[in-house]
Protein backbone atom coordinates (compact mmCIF):
# COMPACT_ATOMS: atom_id res chain seq x y z
CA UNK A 1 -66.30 -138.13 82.10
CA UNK A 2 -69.09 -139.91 80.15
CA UNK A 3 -68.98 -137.54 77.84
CA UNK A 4 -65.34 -137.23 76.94
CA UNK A 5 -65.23 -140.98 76.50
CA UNK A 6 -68.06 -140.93 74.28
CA UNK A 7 -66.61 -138.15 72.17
CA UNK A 8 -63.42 -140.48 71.75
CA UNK A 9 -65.05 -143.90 70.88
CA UNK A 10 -66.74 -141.49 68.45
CA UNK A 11 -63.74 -139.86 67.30
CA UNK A 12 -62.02 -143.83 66.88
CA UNK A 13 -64.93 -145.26 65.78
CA UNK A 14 -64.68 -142.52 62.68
CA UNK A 15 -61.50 -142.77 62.33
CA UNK A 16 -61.64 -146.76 61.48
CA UNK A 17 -64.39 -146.15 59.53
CA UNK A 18 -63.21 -143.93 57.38
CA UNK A 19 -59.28 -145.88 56.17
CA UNK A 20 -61.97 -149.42 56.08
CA UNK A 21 -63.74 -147.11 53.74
CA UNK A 22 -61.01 -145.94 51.84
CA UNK A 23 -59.16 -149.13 51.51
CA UNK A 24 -62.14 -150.60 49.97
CA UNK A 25 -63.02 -148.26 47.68
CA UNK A 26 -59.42 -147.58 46.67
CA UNK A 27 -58.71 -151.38 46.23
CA UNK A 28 -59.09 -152.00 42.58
CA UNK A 29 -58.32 -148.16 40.91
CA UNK A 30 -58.73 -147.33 37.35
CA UNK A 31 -55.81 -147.20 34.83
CA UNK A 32 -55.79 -143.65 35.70
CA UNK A 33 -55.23 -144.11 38.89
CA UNK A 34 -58.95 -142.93 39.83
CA UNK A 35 -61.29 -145.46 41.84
CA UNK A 36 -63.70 -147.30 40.00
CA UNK A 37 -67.60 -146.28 40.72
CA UNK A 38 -67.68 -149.93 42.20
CA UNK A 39 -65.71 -149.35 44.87
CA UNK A 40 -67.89 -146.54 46.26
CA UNK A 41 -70.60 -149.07 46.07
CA UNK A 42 -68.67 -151.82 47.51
CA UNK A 43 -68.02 -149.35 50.63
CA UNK A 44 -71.17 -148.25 50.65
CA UNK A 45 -72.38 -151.85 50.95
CA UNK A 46 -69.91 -152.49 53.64
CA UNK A 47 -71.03 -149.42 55.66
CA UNK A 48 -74.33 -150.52 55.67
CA UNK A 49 -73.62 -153.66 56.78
CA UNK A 50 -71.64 -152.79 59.65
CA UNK A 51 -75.02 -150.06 60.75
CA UNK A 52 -77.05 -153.40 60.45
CA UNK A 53 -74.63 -154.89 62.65
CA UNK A 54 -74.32 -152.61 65.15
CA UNK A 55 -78.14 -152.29 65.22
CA UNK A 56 -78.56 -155.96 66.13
CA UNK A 57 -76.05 -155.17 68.69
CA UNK A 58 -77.91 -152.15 70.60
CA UNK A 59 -80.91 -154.60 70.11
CA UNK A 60 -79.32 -157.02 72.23
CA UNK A 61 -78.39 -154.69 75.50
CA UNK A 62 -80.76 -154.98 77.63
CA UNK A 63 -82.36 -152.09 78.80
CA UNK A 64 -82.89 -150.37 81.92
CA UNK A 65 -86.64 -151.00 81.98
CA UNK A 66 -86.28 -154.94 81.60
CA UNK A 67 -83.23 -155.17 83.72
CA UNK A 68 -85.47 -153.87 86.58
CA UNK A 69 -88.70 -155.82 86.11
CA UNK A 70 -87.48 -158.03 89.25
CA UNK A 71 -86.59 -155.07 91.30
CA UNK A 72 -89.03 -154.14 94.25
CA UNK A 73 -90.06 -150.14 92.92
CA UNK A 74 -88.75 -147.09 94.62
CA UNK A 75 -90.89 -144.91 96.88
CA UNK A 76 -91.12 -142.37 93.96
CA UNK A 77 -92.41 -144.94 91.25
CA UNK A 78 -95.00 -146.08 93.88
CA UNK A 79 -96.44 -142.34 94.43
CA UNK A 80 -96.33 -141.50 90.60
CA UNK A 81 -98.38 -144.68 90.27
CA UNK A 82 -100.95 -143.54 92.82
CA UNK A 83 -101.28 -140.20 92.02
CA UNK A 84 -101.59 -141.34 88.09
CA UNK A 85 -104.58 -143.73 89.50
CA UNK A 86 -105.95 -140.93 91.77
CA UNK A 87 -106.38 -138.54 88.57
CA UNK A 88 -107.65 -141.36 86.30
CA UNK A 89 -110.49 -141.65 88.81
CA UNK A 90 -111.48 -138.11 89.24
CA UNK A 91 -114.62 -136.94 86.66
CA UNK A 92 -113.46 -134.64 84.11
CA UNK A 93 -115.73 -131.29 84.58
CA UNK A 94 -116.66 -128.64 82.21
């Protein structure tokens, strides 16, 4: 399921992209009817600031590893740890 709804907020995600894109760089076309090489950099400058945006956004989700700081460990994190302590301590031999 995770992965079908990822697939579609792709799929939208594109799809807005892409006529934002197009309306921008189609806004102001040549007498020809062509768009102007400024409108490819306008969109350009627009996509970049939306992947700047969205950026700041991931930045600001919390992630797994902070969200669980307060959390007593599980049984499994407290083993790893031991055994990780238990092989730091043993001499390394030749």
């Amino acid at each position: 399921m995770a992965t079908g709804m990822n697939a579609n907020i792709r799929t939208i995600g594109g799809a807005i992209g892409a006529a934002v894109v197009s309306g921008v760089i189609t806004a102001h076309p040549q007498a020809s009817g062509l768009p102007r090489e400024a409108g490819f950099t306008m969109g350009f400058l627009v996509l970049t600031a939306i992947a700047l945006a969205a950026a700041l956004a991931a930045l600001a989700v919390p992630s797994a590893r902070r969200a669980s700081a307060g959390r007593r460990p599980s049984t499994a994190t407290i083993v790893e740890s031991e055994l990780a302590g238990e092989f730091a301590t043993v001499p390394a031999t030749r």
